[in-house]
N, C-alpha and C. Protein backbone atom coordinates (compact mmCIF):
# COMPACT_ATOMS: atom_id res chain seq x y z
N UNK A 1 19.01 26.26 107.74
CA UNK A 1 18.22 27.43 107.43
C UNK A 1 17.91 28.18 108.72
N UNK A 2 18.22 29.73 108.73
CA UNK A 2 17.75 30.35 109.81
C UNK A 2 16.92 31.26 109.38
N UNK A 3 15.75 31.76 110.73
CA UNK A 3 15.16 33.01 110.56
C UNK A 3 15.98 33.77 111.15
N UNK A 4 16.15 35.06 110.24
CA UNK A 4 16.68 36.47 110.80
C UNK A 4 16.21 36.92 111.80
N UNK A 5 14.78 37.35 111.94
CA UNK A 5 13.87 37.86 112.94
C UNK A 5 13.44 36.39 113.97
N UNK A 6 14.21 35.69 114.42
CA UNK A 6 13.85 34.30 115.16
C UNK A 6 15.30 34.34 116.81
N UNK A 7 14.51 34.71 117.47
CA UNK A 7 15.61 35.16 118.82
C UNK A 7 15.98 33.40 118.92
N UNK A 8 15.75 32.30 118.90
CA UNK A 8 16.38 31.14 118.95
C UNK A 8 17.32 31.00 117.91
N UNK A 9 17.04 31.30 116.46
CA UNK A 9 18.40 31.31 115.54
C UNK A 9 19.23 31.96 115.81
N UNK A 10 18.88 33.78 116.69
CA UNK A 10 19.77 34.54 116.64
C UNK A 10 20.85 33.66 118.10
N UNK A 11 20.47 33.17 118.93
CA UNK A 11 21.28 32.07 119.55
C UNK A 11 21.93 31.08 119.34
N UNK A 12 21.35 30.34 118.11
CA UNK A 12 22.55 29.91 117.46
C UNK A 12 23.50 30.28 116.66
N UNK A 13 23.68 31.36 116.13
CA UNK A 13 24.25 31.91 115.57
C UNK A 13 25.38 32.64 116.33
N UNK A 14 25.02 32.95 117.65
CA UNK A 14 25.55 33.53 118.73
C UNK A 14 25.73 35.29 118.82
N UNK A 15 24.62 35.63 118.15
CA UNK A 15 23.85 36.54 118.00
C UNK A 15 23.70 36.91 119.46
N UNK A 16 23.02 36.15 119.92
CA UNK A 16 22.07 36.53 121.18
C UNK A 16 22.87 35.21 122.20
N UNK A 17 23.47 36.57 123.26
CA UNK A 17 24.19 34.89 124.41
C UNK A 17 22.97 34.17 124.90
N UNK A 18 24.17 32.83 125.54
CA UNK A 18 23.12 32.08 126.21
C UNK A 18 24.01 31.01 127.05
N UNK A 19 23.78 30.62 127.71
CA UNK A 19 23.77 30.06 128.95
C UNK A 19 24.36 27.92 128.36
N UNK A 20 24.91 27.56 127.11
CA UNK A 20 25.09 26.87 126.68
C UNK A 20 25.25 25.37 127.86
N UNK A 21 24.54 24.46 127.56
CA UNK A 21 24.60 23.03 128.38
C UNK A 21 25.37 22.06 127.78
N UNK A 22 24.80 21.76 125.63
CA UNK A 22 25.29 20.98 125.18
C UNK A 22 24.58 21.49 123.49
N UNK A 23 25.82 21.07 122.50
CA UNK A 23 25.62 21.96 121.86
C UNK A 23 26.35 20.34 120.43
N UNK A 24 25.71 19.89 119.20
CA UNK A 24 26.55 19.12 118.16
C UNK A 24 26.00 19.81 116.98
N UNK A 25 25.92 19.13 115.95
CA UNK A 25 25.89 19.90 114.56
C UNK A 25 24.06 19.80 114.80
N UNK A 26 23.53 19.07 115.25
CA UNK A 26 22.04 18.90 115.11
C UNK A 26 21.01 20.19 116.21
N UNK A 27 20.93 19.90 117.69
CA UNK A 27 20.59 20.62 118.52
C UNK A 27 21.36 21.62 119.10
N UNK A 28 20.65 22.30 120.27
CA UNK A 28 21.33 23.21 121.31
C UNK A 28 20.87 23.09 122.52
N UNK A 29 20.99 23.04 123.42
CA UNK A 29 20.51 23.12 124.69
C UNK A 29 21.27 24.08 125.46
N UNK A 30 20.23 25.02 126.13
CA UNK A 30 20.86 25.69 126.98
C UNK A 30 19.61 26.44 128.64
N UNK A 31 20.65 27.20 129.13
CA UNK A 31 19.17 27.49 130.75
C UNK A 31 18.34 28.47 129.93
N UNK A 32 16.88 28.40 130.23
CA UNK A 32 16.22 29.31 130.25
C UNK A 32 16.88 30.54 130.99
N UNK A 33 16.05 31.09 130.23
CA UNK A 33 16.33 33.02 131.40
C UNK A 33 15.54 33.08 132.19
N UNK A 34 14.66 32.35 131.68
CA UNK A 34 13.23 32.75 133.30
C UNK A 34 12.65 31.60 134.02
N UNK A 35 14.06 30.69 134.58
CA UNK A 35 13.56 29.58 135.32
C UNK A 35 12.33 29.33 135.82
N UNK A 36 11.05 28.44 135.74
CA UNK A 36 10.18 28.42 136.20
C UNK A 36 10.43 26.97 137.50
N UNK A 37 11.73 26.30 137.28
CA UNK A 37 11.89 25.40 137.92
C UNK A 37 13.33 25.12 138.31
N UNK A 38 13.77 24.44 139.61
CA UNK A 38 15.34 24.89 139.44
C UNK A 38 16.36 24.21 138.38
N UNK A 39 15.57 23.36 137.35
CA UNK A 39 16.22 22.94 136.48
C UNK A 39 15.26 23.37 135.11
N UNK A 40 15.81 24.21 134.22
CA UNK A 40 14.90 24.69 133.16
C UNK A 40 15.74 24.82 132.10
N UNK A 41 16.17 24.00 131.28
CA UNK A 41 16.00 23.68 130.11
C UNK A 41 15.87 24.26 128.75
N UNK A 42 16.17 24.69 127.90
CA UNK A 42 15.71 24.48 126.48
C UNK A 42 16.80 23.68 125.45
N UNK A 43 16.15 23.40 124.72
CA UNK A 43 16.36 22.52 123.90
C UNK A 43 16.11 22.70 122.63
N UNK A 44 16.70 23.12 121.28
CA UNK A 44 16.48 24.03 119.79
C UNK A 44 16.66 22.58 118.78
N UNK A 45 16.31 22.41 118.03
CA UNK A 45 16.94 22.17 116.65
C UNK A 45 17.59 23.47 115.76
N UNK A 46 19.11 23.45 115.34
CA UNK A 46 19.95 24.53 114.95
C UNK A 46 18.95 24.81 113.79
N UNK A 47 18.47 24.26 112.95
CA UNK A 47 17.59 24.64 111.34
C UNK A 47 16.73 25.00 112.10
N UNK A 48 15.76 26.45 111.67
CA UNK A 48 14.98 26.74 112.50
C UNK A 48 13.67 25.88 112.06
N UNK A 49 12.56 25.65 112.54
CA UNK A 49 11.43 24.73 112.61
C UNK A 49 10.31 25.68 113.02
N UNK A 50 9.42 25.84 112.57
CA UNK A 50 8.37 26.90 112.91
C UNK A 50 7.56 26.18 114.11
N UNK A 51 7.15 25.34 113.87
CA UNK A 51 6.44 24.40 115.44
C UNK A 51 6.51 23.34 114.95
N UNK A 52 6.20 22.17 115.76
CA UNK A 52 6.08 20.87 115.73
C UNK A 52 5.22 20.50 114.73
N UNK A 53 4.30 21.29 114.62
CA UNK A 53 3.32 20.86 113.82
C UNK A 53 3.45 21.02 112.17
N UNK A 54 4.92 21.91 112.09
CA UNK A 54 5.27 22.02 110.72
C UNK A 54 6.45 21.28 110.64
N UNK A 55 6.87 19.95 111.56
CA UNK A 55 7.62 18.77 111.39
C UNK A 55 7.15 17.78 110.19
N UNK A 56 8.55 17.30 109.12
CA UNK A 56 8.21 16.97 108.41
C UNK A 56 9.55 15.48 108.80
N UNK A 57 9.33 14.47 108.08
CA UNK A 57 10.31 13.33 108.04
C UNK A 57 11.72 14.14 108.15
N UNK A 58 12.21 14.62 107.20
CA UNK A 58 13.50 15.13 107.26
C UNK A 58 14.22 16.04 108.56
N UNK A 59 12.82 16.19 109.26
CA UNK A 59 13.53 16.77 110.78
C UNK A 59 13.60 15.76 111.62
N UNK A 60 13.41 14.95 111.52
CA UNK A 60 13.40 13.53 112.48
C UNK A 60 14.56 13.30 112.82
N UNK A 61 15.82 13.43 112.46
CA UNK A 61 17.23 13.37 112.78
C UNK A 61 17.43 14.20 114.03
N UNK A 62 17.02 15.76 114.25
CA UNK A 62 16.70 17.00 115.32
C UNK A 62 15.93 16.86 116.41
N UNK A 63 14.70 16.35 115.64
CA UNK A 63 13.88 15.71 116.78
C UNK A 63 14.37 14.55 117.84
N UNK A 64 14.68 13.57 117.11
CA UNK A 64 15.37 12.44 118.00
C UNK A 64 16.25 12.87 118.63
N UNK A 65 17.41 13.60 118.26
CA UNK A 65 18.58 13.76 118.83
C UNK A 65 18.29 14.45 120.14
N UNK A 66 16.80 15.27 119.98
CA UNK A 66 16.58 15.98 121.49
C UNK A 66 16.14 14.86 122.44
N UNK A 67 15.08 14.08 121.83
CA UNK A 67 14.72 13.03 122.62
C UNK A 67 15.82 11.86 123.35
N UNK A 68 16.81 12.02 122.69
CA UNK A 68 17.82 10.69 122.90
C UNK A 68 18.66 11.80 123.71
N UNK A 69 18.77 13.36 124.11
CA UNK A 69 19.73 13.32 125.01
C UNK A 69 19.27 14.24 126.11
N UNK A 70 17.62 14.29 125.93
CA UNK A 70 17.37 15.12 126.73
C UNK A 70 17.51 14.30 128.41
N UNK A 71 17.31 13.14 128.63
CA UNK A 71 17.40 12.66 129.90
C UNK A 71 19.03 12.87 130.43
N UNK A 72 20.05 12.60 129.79
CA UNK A 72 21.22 12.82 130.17
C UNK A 72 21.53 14.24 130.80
N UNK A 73 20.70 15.35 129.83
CA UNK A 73 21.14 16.73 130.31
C UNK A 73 20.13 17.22 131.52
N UNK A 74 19.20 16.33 131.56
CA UNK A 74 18.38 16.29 133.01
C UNK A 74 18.90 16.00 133.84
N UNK A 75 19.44 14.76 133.94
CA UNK A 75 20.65 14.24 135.07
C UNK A 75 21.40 14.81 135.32
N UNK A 76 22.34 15.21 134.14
CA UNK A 76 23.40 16.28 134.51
C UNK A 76 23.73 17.69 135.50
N UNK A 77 21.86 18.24 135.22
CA UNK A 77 21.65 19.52 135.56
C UNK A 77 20.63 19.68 137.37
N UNK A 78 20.95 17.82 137.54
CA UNK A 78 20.44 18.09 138.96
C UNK A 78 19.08 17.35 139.27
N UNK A 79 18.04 16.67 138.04
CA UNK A 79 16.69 16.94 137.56
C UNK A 79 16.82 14.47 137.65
N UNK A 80 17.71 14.44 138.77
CA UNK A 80 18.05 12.99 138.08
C UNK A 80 17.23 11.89 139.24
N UNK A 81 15.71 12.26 139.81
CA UNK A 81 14.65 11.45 140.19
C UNK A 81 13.61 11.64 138.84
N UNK A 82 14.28 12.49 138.06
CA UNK A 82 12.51 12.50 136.67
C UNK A 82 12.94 13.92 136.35
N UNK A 83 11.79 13.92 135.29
CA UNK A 83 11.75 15.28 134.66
C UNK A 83 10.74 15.44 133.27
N UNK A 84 10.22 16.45 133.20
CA UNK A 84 8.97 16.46 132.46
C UNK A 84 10.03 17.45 130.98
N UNK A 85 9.53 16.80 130.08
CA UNK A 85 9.62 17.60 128.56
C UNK A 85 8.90 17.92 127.79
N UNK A 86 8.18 19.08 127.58
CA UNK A 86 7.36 19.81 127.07
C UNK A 86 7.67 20.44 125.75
N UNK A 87 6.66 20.15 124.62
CA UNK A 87 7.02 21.25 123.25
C UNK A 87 5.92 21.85 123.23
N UNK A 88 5.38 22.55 123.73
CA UNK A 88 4.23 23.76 123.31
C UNK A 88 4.09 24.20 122.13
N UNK A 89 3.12 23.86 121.35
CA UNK A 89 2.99 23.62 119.69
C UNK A 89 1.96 24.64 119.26
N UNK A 90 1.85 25.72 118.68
CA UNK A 90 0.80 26.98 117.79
C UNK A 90 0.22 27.39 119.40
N UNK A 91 -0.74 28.36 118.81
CA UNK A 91 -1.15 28.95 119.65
C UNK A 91 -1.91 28.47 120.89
N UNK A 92 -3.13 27.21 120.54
CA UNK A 92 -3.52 26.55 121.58
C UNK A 92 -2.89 25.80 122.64
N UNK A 93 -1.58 25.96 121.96
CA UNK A 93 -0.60 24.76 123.12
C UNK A 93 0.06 25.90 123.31
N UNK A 94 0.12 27.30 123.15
CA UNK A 94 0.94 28.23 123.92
C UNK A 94 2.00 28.16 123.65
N UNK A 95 2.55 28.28 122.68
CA UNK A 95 3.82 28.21 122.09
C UNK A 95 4.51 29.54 122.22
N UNK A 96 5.12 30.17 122.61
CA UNK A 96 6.05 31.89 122.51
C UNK A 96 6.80 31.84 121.80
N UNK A 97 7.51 31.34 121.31
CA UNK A 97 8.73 31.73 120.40
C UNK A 97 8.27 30.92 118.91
N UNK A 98 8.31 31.00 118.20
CA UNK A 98 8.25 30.70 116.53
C UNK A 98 8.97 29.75 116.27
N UNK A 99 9.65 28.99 116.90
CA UNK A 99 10.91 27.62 116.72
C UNK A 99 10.78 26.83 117.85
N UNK A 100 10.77 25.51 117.08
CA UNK A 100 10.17 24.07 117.67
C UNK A 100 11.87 24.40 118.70
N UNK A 101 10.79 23.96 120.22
CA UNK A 101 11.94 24.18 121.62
C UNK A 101 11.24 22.98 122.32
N UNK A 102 11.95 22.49 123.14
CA UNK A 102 11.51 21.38 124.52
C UNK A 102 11.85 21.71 125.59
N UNK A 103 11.17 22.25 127.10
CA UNK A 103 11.91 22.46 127.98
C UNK A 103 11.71 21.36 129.00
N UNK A 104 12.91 20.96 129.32
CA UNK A 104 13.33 20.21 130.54
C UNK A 104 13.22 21.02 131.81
N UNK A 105 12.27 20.08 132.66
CA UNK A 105 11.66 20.80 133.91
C UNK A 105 12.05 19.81 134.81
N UNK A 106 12.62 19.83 135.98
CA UNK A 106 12.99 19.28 136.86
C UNK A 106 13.12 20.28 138.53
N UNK A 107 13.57 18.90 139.08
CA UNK A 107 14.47 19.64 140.01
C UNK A 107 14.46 18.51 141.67
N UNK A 108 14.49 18.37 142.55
CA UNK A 108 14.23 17.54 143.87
C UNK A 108 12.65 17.55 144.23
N UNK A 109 11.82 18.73 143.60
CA UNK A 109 10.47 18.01 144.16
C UNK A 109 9.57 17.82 143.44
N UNK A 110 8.68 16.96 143.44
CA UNK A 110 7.34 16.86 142.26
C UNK A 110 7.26 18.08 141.72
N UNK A 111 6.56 18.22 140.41
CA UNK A 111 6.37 19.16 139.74
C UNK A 111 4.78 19.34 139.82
N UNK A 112 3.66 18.80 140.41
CA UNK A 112 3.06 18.98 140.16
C UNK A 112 1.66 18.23 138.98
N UNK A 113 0.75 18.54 138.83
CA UNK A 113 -0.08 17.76 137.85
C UNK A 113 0.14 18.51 136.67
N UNK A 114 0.37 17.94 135.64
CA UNK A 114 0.46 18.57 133.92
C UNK A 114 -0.70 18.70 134.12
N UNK A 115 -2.03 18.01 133.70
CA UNK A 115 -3.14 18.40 133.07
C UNK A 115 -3.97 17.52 134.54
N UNK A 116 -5.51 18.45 134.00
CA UNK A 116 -6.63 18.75 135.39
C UNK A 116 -6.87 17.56 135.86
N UNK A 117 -7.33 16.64 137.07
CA UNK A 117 -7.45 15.35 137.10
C UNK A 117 -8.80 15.25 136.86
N UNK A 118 -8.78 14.04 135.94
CA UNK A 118 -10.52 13.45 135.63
C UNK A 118 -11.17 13.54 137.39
N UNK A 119 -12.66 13.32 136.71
CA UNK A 119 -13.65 13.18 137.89
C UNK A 119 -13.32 12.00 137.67
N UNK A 120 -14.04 11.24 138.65
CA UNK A 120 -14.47 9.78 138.88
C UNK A 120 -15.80 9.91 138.22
């Protein structure tokens, strides 16, 4: 199932180019356009998915398949001391695009703290 008005379907569809990494009947992975890191990532389920939070059992096949190959395409792309994977879920988690994405963030130097460090 795709959305019409969904710039990630219109990429799979090949609607809208893109920068392709690795691509089977389940996911897509390909570079961001607006690297925030020198290894940046995205990562689609082809059925579009409105957010994570509207994951149901039957996407679990999409889901995994990102999880089971996102470290390989980290390695691949340069990102192979670590690498952080992020799904930004509705509005409080800052989500931009309308379709469940993961981006792979890497690159040769720390990335930094995800979230604020506790006090003592």
């Amino acid at each position: 199932m795709h959305d019409p008005n969904c710039i990630f379907c219109k990429i799979v569809t090949g609607e809208i180019p893109s920068r392709k990494v690795f691509e089977d009947d389940l996911i897509l992975a390909f570079h961001d356009i607006n690297p925030i890191t020198p290894v940046h990532l995205l990562m689609i389920p082809k059925a579009h998915l409105n957010s994570l939070s509207h994951a149901q059992e039957s996407d679990a096949p999409a889901l995994g398949r990102i999880m089971a190959v996102a470290g390989r395409l980290a390695r691949e792309q340069g990102a192979d001391d670590g690498f952080r994977l992020i799904v930004n879920t509705g509005r409080v988690g800052q989500q931009e695009v309308m379709h469940v994405h993961a981006h792979i963030l890497g690159g040769k130097e720390p990335l930094g703290p995800m979230l604020p460090r506790r006090r003592a």
